[in-house]
Protein backbone atom coordinates (compact mmCIF):
# COMPACT_ATOMS: atom_id res chain seq x y z
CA UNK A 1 109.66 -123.52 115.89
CA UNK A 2 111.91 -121.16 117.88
CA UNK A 3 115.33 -119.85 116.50
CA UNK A 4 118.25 -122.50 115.75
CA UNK A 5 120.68 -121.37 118.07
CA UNK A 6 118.14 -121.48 120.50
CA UNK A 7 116.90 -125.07 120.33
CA UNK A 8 119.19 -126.70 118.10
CA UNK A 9 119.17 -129.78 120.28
CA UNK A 10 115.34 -130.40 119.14
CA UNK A 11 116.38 -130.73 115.16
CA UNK A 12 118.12 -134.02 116.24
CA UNK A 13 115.49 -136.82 116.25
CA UNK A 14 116.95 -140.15 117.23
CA UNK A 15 114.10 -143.77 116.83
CA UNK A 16 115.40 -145.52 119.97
CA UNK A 17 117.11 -145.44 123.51
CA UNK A 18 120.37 -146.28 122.10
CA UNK A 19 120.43 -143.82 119.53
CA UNK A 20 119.43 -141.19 121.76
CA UNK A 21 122.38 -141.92 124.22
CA UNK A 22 124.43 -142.39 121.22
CA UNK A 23 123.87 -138.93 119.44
CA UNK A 24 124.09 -136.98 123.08
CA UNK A 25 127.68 -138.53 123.58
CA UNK A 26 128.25 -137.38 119.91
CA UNK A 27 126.94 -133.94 120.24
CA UNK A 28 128.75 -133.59 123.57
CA UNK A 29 125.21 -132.67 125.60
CA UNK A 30 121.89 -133.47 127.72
CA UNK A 31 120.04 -131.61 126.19
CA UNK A 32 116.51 -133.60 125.45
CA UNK A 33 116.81 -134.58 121.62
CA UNK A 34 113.51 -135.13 120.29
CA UNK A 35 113.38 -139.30 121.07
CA UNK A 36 110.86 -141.26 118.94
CA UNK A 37 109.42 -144.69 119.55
CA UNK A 38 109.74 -146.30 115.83
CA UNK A 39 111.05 -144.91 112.69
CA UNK A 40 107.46 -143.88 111.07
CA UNK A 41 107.56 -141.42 113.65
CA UNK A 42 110.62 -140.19 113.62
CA UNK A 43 110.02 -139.61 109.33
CA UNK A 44 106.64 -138.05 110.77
CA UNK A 45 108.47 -135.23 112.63
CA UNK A 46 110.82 -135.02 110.14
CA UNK A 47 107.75 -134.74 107.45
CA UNK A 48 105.06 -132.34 109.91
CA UNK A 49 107.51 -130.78 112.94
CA UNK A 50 110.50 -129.58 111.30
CA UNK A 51 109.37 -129.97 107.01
CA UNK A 52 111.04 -126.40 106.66
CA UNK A 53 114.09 -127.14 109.15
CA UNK A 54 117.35 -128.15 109.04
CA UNK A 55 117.18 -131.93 110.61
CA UNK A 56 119.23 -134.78 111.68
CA UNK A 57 117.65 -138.26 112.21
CA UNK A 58 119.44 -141.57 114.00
CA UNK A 59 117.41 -144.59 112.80
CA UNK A 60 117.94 -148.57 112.65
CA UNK A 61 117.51 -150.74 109.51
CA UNK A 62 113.71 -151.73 109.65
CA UNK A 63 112.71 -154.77 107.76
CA UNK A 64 110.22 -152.30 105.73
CA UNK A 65 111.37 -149.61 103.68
CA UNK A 66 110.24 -145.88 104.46
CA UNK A 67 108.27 -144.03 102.33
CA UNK A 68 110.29 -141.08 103.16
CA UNK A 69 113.61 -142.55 101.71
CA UNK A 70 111.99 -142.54 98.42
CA UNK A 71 112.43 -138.75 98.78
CA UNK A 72 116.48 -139.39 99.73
CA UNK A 73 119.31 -140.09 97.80
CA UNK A 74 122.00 -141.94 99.15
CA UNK A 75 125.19 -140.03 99.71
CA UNK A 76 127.04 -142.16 102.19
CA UNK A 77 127.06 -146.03 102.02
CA UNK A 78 129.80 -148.27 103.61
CA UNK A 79 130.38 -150.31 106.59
CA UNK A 80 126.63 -151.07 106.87
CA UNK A 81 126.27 -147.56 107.75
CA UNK A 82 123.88 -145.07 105.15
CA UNK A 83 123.35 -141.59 104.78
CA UNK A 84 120.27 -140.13 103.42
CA UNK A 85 119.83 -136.61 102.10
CA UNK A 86 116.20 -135.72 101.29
CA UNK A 87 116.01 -134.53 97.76
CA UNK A 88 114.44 -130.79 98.79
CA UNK A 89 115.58 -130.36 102.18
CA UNK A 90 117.77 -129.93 104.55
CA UNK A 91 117.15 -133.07 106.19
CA UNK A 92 119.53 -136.05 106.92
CA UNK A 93 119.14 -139.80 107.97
CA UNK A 94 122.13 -141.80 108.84
């Protein structure tokens, strides 16, 4: 993967349409963020694409829990909003 500053926008990995449009309003740009179709693929990026990277992932509440959260701890819960911090990286789910 290239340097940070230089594709930044591709360390952002929203699960749906909304979330996509969401996060681009919040990171003021329109710049492609790296869209997946389901949350197993968004944890597979997160897991195979950017495992030694600094990463921010946008997913819903699925009615299965991820295999990745295992790896997570909790450091934000309120307001039926969660953030996850993987144990070893720098990686972040809200």
């Amino acid at each position: 993967m290239a340097n940070f500053e230089d594709s930044w926008w591709e360390h952002f990995v929203p699960e749906c349409y909304f979330d996509t449009v969401l996060l681009n309003k919040l990171l003021q740009t329109n710049k492609r963020l790296m869209h997946r179709k389901g949350c197993n693929n968004v944890v597979r990026d997160l897991d195979e694409c950017l495992k030694d990277s600094f990463a921010v992932a946008l997913i819903d509440k699925d009615k299965n829990d991820l295999d990745y959260l295992r790896r997570c701890e909790v450091v934000y819960d309120a307001n039926k909003i969660i953030l996850w911090k993987h144990k070893d990286r720098q990686q972040f789910l809200i």
